[in-house]
C-alpha atoms as a PDB file:
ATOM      1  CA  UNK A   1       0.000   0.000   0.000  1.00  0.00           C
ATOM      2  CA  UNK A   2       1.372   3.535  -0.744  1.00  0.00           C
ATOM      3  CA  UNK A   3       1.206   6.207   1.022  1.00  0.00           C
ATOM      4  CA  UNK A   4       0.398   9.310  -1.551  1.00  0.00           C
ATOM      5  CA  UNK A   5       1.074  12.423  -0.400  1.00  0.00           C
ATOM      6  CA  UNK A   6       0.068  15.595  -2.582  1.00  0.00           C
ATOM      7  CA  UNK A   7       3.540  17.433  -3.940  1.00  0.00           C
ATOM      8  CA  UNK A   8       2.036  20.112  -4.649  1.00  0.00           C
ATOM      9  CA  UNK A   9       3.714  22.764  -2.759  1.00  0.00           C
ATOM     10  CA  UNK A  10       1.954  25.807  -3.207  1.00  0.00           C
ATOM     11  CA  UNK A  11      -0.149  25.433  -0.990  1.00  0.00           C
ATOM     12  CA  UNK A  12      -0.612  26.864   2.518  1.00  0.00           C
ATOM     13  CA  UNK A  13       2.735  27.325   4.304  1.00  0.00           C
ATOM     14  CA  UNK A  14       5.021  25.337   2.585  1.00  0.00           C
ATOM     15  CA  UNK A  15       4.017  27.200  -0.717  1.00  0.00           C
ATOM     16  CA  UNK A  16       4.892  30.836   1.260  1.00  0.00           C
ATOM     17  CA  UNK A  17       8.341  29.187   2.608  1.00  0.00           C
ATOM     18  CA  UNK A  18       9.056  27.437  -0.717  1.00  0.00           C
ATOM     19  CA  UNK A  19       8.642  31.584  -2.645  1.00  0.00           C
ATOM     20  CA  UNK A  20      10.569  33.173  -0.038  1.00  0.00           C
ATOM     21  CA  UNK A  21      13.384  30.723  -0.178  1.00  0.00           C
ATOM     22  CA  UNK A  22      13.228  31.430  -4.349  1.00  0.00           C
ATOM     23  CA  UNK A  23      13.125  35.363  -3.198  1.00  0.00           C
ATOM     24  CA  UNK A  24      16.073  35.064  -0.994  1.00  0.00           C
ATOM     25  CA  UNK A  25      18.522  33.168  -3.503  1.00  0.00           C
ATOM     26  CA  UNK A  26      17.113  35.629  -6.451  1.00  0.00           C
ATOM     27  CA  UNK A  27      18.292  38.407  -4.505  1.00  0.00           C
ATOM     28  CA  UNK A  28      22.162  36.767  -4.377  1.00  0.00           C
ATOM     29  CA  UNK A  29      22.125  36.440  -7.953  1.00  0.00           C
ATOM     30  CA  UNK A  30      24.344  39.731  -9.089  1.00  0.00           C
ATOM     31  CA  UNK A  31      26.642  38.829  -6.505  1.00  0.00           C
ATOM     32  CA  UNK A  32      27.345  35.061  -7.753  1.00  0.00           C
ATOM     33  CA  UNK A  33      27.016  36.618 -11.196  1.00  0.00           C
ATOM     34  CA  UNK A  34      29.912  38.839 -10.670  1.00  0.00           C
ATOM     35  CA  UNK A  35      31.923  35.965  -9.081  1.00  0.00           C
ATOM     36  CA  UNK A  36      31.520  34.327 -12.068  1.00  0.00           C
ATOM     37  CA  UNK A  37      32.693  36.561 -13.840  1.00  0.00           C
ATOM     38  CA  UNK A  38      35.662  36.785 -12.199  1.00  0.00           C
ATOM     39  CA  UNK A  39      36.718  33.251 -12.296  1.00  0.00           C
ATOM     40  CA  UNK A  40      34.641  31.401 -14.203  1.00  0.00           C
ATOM     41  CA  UNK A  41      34.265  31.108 -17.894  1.00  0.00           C
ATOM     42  CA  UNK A  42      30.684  32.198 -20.076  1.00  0.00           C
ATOM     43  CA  UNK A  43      29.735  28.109 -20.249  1.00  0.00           C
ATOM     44  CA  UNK A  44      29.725  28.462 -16.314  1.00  0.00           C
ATOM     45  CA  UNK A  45      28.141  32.019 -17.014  1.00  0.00           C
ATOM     46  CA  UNK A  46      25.447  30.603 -19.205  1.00  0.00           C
ATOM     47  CA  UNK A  47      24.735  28.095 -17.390  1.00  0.00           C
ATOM     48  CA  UNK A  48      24.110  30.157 -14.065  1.00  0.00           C
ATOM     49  CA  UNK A  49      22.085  32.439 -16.109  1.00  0.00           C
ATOM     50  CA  UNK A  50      19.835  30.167 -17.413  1.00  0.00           C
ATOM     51  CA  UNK A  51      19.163  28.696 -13.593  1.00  0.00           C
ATOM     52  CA  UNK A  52      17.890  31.958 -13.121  1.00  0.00           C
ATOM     53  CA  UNK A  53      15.538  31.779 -15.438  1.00  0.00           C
ATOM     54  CA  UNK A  54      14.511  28.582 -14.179  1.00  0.00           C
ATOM     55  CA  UNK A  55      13.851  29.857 -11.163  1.00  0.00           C
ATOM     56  CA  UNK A  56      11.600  32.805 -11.896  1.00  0.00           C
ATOM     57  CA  UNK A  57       9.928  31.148 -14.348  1.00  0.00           C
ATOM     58  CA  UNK A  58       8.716  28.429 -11.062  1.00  0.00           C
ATOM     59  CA  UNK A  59       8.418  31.755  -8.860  1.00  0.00           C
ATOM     60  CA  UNK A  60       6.011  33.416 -11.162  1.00  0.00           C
ATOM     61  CA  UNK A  61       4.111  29.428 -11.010  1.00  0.00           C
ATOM     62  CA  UNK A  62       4.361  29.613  -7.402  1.00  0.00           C
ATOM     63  CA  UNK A  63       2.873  33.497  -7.107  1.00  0.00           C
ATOM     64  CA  UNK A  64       0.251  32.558  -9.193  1.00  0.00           C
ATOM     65  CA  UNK A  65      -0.896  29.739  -7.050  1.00  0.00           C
ATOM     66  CA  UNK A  66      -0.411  31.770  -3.525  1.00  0.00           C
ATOM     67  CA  UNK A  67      -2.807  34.155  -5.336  1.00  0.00           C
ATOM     68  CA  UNK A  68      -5.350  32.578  -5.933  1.00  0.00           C
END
């Protein structure tokens, strides 16, 4: 027997905590950006910058759902 649990995680509190996690690493991003910069090379670049995409592309998801 299996024991489903719903994944959705939007909802409630572990939808606000899951956002506000997303909100805190968004706001490191210039700073890792600019680290990158300095010692990494534009795949690593890319590659970071397209994680951040990622991830406001699922916080916009997430928003959506808290506002409903």
């Amino acid at each position: 027997m299996s024991n489903k649990k719903d994944n959705n995680i939007t909802e409630g509190k572990e939808g606000t905590e899951a956002y506000q996690t997303l909100v805190d690493w968004v706001k490191s991003v210039p700073d890792a950006i600019a680290h990158i910069k300095e010692n990494g090379n534009k795949e690593n670049l890319a590659k970071y910058q397209n994680q951040v995409k990622l991830v406001i592309e699922k916080m916009k998801e997430i928003e959506k759902e808290l506002n409903r």
